[in-house]
Protein backbone atom coordinates (compact mmCIF):
# COMPACT_ATOMS: atom_id res chain seq x y z
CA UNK A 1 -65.32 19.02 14.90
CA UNK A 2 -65.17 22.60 13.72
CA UNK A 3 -62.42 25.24 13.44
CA UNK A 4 -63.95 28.10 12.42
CA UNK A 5 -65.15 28.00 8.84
CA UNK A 6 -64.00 24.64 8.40
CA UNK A 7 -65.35 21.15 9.41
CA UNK A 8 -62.67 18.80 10.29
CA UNK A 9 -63.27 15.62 8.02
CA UNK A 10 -60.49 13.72 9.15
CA UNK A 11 -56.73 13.80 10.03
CA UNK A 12 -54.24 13.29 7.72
CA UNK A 13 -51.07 12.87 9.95
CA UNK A 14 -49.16 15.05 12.26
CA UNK A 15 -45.52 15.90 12.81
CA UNK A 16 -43.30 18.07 15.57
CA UNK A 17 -45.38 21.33 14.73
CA UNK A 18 -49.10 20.22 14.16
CA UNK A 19 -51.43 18.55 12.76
CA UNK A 20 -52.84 18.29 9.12
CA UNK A 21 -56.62 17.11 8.50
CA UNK A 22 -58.70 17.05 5.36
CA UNK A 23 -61.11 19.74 5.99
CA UNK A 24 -64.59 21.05 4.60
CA UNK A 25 -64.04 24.91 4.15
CA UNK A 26 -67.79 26.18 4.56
CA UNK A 27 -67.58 29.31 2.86
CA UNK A 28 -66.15 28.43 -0.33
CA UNK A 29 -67.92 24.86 -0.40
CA UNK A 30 -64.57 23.11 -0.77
CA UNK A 31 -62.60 19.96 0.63
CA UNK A 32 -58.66 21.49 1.67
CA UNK A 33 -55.93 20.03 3.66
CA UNK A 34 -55.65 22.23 7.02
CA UNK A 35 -52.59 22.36 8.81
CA UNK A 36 -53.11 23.13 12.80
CA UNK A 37 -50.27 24.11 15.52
CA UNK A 38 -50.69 22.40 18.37
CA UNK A 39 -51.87 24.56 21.05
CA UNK A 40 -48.31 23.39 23.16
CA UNK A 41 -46.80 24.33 20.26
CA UNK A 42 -48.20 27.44 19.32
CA UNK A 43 -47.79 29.05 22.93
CA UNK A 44 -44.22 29.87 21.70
CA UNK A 45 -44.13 33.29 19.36
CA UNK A 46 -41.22 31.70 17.60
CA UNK A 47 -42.82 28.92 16.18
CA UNK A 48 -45.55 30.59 15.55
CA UNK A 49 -43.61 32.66 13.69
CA UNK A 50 -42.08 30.00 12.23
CA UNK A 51 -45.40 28.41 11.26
CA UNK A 52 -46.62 31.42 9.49
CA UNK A 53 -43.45 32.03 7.65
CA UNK A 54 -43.40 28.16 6.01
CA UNK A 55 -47.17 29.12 4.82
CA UNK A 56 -45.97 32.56 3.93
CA UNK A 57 -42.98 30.88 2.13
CA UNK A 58 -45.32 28.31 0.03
CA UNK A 59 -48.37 30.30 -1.02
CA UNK A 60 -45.62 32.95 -3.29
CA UNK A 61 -44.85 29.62 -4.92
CA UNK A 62 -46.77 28.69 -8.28
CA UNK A 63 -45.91 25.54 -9.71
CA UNK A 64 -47.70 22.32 -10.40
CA UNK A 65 -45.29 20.54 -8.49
CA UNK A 66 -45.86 21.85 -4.99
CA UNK A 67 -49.02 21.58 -2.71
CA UNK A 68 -50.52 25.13 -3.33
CA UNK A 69 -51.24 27.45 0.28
CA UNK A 70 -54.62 28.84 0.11
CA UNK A 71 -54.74 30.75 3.21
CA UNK A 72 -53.44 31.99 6.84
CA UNK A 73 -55.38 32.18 9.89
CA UNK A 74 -56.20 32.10 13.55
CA UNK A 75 -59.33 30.78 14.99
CA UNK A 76 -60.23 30.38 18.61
CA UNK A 77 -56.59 30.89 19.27
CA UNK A 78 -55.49 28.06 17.35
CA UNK A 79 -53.16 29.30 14.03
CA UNK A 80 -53.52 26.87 10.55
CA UNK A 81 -53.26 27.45 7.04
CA UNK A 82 -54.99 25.98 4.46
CA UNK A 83 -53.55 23.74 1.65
CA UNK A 84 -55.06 21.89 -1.57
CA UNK A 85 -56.02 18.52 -0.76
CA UNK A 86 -54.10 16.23 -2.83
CA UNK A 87 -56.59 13.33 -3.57
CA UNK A 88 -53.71 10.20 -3.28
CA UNK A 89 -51.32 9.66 -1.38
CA UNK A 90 -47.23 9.69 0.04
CA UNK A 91 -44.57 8.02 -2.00
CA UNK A 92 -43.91 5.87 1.38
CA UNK A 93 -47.69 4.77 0.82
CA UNK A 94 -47.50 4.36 -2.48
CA UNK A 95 -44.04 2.72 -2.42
CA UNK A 96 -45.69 0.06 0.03
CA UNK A 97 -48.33 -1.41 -2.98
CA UNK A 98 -45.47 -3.01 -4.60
CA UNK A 99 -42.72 -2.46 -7.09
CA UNK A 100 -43.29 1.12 -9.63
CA UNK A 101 -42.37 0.76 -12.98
CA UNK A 102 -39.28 2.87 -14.10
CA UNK A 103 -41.16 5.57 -15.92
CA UNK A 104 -43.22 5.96 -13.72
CA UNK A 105 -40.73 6.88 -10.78
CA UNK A 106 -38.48 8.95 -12.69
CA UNK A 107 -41.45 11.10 -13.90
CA UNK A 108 -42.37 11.64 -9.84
CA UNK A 109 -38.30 11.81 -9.55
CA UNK A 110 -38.50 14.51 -12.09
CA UNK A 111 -41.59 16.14 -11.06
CA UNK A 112 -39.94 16.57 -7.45
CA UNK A 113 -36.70 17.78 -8.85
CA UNK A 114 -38.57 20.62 -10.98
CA UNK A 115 -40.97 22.20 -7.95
CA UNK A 116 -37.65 21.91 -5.78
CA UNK A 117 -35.76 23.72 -8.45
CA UNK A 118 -39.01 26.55 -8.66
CA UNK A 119 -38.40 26.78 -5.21
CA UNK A 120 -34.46 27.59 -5.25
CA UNK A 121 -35.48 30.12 -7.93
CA UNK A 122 -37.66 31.57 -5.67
CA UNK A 123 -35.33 31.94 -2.28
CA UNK A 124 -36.53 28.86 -0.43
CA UNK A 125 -34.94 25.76 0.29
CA UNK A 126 -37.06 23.21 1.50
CA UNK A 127 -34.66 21.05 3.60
CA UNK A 128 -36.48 18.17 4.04
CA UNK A 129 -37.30 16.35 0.93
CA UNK A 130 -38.14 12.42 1.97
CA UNK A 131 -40.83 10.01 0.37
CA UNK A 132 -42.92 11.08 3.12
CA UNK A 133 -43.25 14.73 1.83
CA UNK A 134 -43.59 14.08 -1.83
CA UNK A 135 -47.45 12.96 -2.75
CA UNK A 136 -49.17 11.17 -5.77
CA UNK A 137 -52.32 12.47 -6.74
CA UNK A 138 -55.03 10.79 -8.34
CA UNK A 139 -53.27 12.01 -11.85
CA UNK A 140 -49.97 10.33 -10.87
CA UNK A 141 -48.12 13.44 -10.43
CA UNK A 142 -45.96 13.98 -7.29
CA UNK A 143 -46.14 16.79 -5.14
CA UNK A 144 -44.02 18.48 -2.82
CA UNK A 145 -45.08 18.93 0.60
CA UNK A 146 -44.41 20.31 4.20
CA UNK A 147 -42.13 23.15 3.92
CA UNK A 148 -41.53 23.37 7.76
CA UNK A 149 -38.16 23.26 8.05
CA UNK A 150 -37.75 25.90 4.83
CA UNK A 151 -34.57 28.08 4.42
CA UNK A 152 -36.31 31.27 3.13
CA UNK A 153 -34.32 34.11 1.59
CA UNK A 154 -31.74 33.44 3.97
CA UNK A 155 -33.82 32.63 7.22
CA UNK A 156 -33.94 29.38 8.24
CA UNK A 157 -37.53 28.31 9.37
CA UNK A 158 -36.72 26.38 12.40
CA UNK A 159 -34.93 26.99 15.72
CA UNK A 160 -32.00 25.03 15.73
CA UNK A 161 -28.50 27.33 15.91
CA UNK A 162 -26.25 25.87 12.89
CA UNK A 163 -27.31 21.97 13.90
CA UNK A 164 -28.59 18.97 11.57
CA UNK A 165 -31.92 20.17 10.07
CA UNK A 166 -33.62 17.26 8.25
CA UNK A 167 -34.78 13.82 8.44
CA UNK A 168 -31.38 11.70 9.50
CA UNK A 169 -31.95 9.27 6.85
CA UNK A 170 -32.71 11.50 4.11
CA UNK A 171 -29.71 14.39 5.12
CA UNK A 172 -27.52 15.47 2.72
CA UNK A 173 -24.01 13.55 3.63
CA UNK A 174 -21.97 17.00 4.44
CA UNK A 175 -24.38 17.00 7.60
């Protein structure tokens, strides 16, 4: 399949907004992870708006910790963005192999806590930090992921009105 300039290689996993695939972007002769609305999805200007704003939110972010956003775009009337592929995989994936020695969880622990920290710095709370949005690359660093559900400079980046935002087993215990 094609999207544009990109040839879908295969997907990656999808959630309540889209769906993310690893992705051959023809132009620049690289492999990135592409994040597509759903077309259900997108026919709402909110979450599109919503959509945009989380890739917005990301791509002023620099830090080795965090899946860098390359790009913004609309194709054929479907909206993406493009991410760097992280060659590796989730903590809940990696967690699965077997036990982790220490050091090497508290480095991902503290890797995690640092590009969420960058973040705060930066206006944007990411809301949803679970094993399932923090990856491993092939270097054994972990990267946060999958800032959908982002508090940015004071907007929240989803649609509920003051309810529980979050994964319920990974919510902060005040919600």
């Amino acid at each position: 399949r094609r999207l544009g300039k990109f040839v879908l290689l295969e997907e990656l996993g999808s959630g309540g907004m889209g769906t993310v695939y690893k992705a051959f972007q023809t132009d620049l002769q690289r492999v990135v992870a592409l994040k597509a609305l759903r077309g259900s999805v997108a026919a709402g200007s909110s979450v599109r708006e919503r959509f945009q704003r989380e890739a917005r939110a990301v791509a002023r972010l620099t830090h080795p910790g965090i899946v860098r956003v390359f790009e913004v775009g609309e194709t054929d009337g479907i909206h993406y963005f493009t991410m760097e592929f992280i060659q590796g995989e989730d903590l809940v994936t990696r967690l699965r192999h077997g036990t982790v020695p220490l050091q090497e969880a508290v480095r991902w622990i503290r890797d995690a806590a640092l590009a969420v920290h960058h973040a705060h710095e930066n206006g944007i709370i990411h809301r949803d930090i679970k094993p399932a949005n923090i990856l491993v690359d092939a270097n054994g660093r972990a990267k946060v992921s999958d800032f959908g559900i982002a508090k940015v400079g004071g907007v929240t980046n989803t649609n509920t009105k003051g309810g529980l935002v979050g994964t319920p087993a990974f919510m902060s215990p005040e919600q």
